[in-house]
Protein backbone atom coordinates (compact mmCIF):
# COMPACT_ATOMS: atom_id res chain seq x y z
CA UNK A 1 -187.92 55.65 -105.14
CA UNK A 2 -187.42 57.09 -101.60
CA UNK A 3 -191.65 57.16 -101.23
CA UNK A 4 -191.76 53.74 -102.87
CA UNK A 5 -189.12 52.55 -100.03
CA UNK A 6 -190.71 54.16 -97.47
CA UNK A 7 -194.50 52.68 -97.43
CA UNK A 8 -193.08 49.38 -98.13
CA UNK A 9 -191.36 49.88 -94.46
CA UNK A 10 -194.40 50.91 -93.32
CA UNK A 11 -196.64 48.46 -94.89
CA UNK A 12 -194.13 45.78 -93.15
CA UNK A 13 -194.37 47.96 -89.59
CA UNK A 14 -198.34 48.11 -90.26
CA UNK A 15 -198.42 43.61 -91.44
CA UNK A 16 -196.66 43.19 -88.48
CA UNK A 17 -198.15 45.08 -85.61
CA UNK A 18 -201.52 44.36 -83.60
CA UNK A 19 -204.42 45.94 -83.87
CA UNK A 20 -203.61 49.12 -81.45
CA UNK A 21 -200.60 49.44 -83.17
CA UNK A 22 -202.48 49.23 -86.83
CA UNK A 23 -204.39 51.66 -85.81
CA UNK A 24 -202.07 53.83 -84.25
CA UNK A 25 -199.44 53.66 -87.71
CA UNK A 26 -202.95 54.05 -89.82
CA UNK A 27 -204.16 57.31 -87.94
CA UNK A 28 -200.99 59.38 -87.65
CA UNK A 29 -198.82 58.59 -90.91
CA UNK A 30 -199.44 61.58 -93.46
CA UNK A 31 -198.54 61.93 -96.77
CA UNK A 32 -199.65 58.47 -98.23
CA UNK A 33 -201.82 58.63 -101.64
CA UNK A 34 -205.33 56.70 -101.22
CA UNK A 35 -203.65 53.78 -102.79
CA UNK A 36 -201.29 53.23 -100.28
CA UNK A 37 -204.13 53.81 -97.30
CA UNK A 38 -206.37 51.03 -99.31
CA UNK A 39 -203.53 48.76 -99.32
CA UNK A 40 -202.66 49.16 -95.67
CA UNK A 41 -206.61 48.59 -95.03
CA UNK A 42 -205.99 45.19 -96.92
CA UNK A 43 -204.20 44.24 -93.63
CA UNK A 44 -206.55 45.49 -91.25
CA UNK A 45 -209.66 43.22 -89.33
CA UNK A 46 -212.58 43.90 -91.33
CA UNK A 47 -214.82 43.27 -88.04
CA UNK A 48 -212.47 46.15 -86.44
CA UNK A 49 -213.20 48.77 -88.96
CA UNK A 50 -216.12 50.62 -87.41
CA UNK A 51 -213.58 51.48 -84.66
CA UNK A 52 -211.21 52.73 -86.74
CA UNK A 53 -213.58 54.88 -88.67
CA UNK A 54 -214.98 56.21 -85.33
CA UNK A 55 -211.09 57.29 -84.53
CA UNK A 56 -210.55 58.64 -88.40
CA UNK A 57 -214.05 61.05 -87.68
């Protein structure tokens, strides 16, 4: 329940922020299944996404 509690506080931190700070939450949180980082990518700009791989490389 603790994990469940915990991604949905970051999911909110990640809805809310702008994109430096979506990008910042999506490169350094660890521990999150692929699930979780497909459904924080659901909130992302898709034109922005080539920068973000660049930064995931």
């Amino acid at each position: 329940m603790e994990d469940k509690e915990n991604f949905d506080h970051i999911l909110s931190r990640f809805k809310e922020a702008d994109l430096e700070g979506k990008i910042d939450i999506y490169t350094s949180v660890r521990g999150l299944s692929v699930e979780q980082f497909k459904e924080l990518l659901k909130y992302f700009p898709i034109k922005e996404l080539g920068r973000l791989e660049k930064l995931m490389v």
